[in-house]
Protein backbone atom coordinates (compact mmCIF):
# COMPACT_ATOMS: atom_id res chain seq x y z
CA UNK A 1 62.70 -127.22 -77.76
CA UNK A 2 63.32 -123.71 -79.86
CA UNK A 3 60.26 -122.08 -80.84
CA UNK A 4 60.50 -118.82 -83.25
CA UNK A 5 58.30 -115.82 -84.06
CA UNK A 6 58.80 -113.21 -86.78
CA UNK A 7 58.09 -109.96 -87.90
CA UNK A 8 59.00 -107.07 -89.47
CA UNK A 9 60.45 -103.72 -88.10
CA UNK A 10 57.61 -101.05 -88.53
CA UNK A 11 58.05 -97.47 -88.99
CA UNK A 12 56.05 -96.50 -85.61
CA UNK A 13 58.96 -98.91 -84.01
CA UNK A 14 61.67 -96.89 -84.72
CA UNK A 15 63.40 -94.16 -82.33
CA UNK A 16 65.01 -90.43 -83.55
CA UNK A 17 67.79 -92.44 -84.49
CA UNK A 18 66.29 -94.26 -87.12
CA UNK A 19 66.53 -98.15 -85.55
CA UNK A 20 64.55 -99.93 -83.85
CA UNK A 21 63.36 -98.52 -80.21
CA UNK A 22 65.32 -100.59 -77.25
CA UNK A 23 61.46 -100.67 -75.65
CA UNK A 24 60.35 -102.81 -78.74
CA UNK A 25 62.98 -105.34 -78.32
CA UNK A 26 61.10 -106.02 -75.39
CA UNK A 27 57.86 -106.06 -76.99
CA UNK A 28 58.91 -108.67 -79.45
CA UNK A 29 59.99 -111.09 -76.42
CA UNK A 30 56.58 -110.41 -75.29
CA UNK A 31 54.83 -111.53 -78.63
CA UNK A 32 56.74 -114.93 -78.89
CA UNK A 33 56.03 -115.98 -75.45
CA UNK A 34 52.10 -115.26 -76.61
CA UNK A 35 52.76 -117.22 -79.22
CA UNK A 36 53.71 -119.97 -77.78
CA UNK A 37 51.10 -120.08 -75.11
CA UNK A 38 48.52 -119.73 -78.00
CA UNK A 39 50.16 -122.52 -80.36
CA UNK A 40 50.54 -124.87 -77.84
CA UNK A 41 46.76 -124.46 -76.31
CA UNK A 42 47.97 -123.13 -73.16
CA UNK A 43 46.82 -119.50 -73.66
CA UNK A 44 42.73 -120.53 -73.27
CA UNK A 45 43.29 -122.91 -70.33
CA UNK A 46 44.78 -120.36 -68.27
CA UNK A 47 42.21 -117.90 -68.99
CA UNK A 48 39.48 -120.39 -67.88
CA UNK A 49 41.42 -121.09 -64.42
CA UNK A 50 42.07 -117.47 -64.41
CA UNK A 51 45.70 -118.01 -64.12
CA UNK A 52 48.15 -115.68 -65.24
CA UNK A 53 51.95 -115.81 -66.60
CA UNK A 54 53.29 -112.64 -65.03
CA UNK A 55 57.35 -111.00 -66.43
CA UNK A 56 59.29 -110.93 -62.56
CA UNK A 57 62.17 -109.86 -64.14
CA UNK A 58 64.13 -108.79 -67.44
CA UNK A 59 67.78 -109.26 -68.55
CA UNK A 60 68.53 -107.71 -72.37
CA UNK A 61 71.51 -107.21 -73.85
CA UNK A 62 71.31 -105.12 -77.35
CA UNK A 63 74.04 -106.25 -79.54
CA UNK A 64 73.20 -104.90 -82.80
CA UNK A 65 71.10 -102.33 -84.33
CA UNK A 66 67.78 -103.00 -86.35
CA UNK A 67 66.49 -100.89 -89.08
CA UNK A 68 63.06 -100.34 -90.68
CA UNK A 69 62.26 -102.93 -92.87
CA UNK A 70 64.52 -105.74 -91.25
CA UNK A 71 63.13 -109.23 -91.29
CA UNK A 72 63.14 -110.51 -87.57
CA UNK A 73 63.34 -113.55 -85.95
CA UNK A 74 62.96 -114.28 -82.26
CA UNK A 75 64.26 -117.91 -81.41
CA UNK A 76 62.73 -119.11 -77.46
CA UNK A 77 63.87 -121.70 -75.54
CA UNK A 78 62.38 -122.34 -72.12
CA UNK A 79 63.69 -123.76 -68.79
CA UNK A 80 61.99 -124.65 -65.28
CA UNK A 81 63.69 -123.18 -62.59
CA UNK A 82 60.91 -123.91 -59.74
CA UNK A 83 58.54 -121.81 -58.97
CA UNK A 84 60.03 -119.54 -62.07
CA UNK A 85 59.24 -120.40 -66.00
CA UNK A 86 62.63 -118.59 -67.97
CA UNK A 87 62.47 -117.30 -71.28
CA UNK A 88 65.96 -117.39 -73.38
CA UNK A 89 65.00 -115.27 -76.04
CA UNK A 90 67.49 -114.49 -79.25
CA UNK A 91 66.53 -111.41 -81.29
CA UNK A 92 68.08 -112.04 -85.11
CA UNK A 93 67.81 -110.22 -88.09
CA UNK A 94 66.62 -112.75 -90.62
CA UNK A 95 68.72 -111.17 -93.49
CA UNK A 96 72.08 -111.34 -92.34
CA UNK A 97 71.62 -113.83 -89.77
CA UNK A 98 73.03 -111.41 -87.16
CA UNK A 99 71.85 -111.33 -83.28
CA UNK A 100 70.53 -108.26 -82.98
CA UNK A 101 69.70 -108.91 -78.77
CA UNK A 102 69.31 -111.48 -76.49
CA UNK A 103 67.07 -111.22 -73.62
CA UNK A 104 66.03 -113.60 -70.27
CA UNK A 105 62.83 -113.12 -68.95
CA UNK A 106 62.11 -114.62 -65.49
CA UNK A 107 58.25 -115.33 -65.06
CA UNK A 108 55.61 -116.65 -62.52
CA UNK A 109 52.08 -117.98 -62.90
CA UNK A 110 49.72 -116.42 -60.51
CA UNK A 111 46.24 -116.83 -59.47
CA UNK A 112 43.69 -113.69 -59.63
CA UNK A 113 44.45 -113.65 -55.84
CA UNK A 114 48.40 -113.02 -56.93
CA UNK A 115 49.00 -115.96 -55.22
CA UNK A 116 52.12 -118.66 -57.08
CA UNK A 117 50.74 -121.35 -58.41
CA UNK A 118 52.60 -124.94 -59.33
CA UNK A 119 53.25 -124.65 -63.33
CA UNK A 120 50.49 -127.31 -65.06
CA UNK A 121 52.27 -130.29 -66.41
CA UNK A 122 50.82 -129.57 -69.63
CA UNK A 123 53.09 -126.65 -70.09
CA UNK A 124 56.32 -128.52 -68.62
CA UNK A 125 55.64 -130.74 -71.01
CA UNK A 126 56.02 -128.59 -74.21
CA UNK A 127 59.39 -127.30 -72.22
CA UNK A 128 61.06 -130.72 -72.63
């Protein structure tokens, strides 16, 4: 299943250069997978079990420049690769239909003890 997220490119996101920061890039991939947690009514259960959804690792590759302005659209699909939740993220700019990035984000659910835990079946099941 895709999910997407968009936004705009904000003046406080760009760099002396006049696009968009690499860093924010980042922070975009960070919003969708929020997003999606909160949409599909993950978000709240973890909080009550105290579980978290920690970034292990990044992978980004910047393919095109984004300006102030652009429309944005950050398509997600996700994979189970056990113990590790994967995040294929695509970065477009909504105008020109363009990749702008695309990024893989490796993750883990913890407990508060930073123990791994076994990903809930309710979340594998919005995966599928």
């Amino acid at each position: 299943m895709k999910y997407t997220f968009e936004t705009t490119v904000r003046g406080y996101e760009l760099d002396s250069y006049g696009h968009l920061n690499n860093a924010v890039y980042i922070s975009y991939t960070e919003q969708a997978r929020w997003e999606i947690l909160e949409n599909a009514g993950l978000l709240e259960s973890f909080l009550s079990k105290k579980l978290l959804l920690v970034v292990t690792e990044t992978n980004i590759r910047y393919m095109r420049e984004l300006k102030l302005f652009d429309d944005v659209k950050v398509e997600t699909q996700i994979r189970f690769e056990p113990p590790y939740l994967i995040f294929q993220h695509d970065i477009i700019n909504s105008t020109d239909k363009i990749k702008a990035a695309k990024a893989e984000v490796k993750t883990l659910l913890i407990d508060r003890e930073r123990i791994p835990q076994d990903i809930p079946e309710e979340l594998l099941a919005i995966i599928n």
